[in-house]
N, C-alpha and C. Protein backbone atom coordinates (compact mmCIF):
# COMPACT_ATOMS: atom_id res chain seq x y z
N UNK A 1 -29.01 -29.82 0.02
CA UNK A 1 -27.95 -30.69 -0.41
C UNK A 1 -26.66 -29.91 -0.62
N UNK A 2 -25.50 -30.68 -0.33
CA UNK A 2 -24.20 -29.98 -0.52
C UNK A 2 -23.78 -30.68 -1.56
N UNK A 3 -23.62 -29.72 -2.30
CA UNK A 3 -22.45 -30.35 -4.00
C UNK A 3 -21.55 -29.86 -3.95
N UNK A 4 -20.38 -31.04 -4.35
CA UNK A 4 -19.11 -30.14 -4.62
C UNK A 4 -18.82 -30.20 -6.00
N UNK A 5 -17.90 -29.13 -6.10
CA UNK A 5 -17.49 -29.00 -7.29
C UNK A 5 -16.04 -30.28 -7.64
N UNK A 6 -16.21 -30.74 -8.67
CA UNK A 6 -14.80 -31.71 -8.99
C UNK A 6 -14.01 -31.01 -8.98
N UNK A 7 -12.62 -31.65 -8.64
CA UNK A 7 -11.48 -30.95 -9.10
C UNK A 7 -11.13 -31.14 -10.17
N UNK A 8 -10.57 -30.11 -10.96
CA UNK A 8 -10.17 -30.28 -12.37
C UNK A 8 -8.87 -30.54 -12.40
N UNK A 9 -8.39 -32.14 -13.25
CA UNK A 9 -7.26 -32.49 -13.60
C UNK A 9 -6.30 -31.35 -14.22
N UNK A 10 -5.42 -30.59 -13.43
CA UNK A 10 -4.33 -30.00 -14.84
C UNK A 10 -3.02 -30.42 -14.94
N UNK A 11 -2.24 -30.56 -16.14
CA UNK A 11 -1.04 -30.61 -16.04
C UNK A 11 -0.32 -29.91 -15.59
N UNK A 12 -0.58 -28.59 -16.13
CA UNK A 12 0.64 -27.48 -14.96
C UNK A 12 0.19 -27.89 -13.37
N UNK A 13 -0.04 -28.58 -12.68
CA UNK A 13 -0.67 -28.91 -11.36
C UNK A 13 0.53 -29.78 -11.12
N UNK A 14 0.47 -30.93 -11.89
CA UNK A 14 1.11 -32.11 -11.93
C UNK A 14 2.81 -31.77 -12.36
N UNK A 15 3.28 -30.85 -13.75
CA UNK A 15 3.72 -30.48 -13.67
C UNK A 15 4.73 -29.94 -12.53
N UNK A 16 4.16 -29.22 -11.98
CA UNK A 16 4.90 -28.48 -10.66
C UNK A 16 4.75 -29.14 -8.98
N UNK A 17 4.34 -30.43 -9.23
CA UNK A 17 4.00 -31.15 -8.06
C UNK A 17 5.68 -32.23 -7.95
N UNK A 18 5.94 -32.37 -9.62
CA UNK A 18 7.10 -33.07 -9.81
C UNK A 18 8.18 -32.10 -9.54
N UNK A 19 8.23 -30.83 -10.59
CA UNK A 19 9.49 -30.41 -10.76
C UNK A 19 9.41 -28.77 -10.02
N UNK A 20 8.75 -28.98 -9.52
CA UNK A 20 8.40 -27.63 -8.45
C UNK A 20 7.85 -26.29 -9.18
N UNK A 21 7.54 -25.54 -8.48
CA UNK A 21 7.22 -24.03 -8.93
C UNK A 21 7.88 -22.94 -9.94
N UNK A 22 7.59 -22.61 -10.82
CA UNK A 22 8.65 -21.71 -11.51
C UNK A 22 7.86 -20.30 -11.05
N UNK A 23 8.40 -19.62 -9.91
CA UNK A 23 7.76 -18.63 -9.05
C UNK A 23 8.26 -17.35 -9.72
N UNK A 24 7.52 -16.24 -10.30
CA UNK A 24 7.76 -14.76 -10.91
C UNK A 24 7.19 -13.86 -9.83
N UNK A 25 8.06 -12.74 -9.39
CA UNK A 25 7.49 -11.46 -8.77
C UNK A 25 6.43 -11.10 -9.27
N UNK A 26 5.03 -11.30 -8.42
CA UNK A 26 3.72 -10.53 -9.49
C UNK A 26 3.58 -8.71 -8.68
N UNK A 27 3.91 -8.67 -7.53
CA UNK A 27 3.83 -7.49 -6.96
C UNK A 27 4.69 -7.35 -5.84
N UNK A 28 5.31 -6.32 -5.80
CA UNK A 28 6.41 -5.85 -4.13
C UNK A 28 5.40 -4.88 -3.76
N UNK A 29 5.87 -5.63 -2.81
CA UNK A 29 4.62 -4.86 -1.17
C UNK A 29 5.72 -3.72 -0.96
N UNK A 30 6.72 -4.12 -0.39
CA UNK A 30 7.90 -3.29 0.29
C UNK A 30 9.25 -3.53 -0.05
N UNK A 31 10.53 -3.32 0.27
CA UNK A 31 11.49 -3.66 -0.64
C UNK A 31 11.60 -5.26 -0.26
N UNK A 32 10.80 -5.76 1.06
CA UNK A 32 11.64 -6.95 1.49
C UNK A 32 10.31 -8.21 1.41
N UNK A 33 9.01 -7.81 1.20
CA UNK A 33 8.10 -8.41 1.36
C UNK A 33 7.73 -8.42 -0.11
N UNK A 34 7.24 -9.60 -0.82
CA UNK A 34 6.87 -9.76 -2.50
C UNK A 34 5.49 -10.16 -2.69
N UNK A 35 4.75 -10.77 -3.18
CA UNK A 35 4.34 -11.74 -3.76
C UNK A 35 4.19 -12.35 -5.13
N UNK A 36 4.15 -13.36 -5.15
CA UNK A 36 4.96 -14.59 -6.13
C UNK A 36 3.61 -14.98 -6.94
N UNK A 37 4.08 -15.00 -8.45
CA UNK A 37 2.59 -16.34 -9.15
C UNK A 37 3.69 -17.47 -9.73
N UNK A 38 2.67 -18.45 -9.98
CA UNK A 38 3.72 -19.68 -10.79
C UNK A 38 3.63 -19.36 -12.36
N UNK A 39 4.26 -18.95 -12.72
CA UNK A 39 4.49 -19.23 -14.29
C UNK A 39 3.67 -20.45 -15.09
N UNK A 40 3.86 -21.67 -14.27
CA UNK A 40 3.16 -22.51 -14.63
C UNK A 40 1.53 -22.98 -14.17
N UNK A 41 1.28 -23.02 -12.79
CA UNK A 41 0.18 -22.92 -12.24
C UNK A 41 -0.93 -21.94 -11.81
N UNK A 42 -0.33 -21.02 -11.99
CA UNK A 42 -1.22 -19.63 -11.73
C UNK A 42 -1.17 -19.57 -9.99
N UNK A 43 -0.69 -20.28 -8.87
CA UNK A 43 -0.79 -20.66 -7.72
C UNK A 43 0.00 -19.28 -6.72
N UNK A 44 -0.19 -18.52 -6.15
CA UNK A 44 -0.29 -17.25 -5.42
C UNK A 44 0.64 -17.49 -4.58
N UNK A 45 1.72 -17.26 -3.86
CA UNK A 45 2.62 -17.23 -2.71
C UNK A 45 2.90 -15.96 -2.05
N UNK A 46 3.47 -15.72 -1.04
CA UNK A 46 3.71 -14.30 -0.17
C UNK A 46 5.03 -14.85 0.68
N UNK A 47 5.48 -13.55 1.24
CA UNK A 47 6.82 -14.03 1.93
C UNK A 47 5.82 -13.52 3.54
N UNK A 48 6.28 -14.42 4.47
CA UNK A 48 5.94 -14.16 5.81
C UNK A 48 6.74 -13.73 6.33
N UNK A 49 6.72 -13.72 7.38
CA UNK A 49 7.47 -12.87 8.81
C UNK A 49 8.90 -13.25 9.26
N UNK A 50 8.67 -14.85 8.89
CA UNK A 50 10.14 -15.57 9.57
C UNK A 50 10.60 -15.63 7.81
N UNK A 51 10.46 -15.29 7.21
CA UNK A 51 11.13 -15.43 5.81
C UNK A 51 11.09 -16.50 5.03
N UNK A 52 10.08 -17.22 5.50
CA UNK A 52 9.37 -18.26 4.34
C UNK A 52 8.36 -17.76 3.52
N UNK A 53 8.12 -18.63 2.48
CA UNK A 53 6.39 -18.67 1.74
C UNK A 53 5.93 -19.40 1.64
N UNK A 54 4.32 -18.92 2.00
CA UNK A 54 3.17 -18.96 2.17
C UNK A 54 2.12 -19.02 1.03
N UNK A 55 1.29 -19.86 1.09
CA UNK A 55 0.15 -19.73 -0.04
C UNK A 55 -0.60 -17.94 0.11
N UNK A 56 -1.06 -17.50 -0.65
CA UNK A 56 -1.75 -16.14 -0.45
C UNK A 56 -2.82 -16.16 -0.29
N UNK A 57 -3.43 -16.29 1.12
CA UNK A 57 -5.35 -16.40 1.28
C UNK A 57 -5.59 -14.74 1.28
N UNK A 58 -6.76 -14.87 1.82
CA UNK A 58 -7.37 -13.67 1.68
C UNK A 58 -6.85 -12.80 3.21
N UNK A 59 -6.10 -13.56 4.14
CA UNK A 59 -5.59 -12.90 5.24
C UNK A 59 -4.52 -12.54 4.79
N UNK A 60 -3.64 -13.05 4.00
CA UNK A 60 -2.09 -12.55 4.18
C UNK A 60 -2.18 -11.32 2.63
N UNK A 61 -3.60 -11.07 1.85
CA UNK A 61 -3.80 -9.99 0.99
C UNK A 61 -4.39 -8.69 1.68
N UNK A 62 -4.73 -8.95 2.79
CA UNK A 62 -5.50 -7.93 3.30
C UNK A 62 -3.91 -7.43 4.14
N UNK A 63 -3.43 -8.39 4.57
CA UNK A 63 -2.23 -7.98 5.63
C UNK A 63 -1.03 -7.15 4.76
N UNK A 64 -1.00 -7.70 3.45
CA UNK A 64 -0.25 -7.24 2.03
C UNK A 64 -0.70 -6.21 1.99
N UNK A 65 -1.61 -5.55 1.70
CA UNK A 65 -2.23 -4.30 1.40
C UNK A 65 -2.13 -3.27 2.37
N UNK A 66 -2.68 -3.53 3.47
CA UNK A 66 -2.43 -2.88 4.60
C UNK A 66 -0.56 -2.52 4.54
N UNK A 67 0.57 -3.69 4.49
CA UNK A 67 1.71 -3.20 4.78
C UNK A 67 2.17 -2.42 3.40
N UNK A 68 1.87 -2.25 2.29
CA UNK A 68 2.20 -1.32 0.97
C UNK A 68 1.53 0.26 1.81
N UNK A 69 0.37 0.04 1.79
CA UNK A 69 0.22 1.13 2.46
C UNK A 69 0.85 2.28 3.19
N UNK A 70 0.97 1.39 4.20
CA UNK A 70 1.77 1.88 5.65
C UNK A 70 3.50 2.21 4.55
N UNK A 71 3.89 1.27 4.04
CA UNK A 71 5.29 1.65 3.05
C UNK A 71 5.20 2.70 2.00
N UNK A 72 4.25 3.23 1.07
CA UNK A 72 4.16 3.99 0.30
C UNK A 72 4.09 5.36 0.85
N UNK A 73 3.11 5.61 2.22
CA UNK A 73 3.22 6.16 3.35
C UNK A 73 4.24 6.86 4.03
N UNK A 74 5.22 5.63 4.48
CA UNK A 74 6.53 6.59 4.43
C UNK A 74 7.81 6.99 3.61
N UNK A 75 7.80 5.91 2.53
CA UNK A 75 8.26 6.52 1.37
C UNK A 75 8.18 7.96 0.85
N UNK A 76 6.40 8.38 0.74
CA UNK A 76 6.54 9.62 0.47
C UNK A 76 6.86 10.99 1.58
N UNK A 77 6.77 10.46 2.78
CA UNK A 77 7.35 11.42 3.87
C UNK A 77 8.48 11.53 3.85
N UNK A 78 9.18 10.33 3.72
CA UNK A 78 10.92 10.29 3.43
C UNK A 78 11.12 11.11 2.17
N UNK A 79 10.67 11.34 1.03
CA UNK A 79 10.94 11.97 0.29
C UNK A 79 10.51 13.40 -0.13
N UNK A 80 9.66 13.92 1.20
CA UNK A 80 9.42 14.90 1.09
C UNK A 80 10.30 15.60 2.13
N UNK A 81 11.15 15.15 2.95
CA UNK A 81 11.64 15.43 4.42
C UNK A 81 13.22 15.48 3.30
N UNK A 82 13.60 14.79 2.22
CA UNK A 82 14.85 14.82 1.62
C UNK A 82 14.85 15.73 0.77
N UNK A 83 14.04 16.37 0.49
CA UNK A 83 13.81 17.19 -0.72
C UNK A 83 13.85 19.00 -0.18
């Protein structure tokens, strides 16, 4: 048998369905790439490629991670090549 789980009624849901997202920097990937939580919903966002956002699945965290990487990467080459 398949059960689902209910969805749970919340106000911050409803909340931000009316008066939109109150979106905070939770982490910078790179200087130009972020990702976002809601203040009110707890709800995950990322900036994509063409410069919109995106909900944050588990593809665009793995793709997040991977690009900090690759940025911290040359950050510290750049700053060892200036020094």
């Amino acid at each position: 048998m398949n059960k689902q789980q209910p969805t749970l009624f919340s106000f911050a849901k409803v909340y931000c369905s009316v008066f939109g997202h109150k979106l905070r920097v939770s982490k910078n990937i790179t200087n130009h790439v972020h990702e976002y939580r809601c203040k009110k919903c707890g709800m995950e966002m990322t900036d994509t490629a063409d410069g919109l956002l995106a909900r944050l699945t588990p593809k665009f965290k793995e793709t997040n991670a991977y690009l900090a990487k690759i940025h911290e990467r040359r950050k510290r080459i750049f700053l060892a090549k200036a020094s």
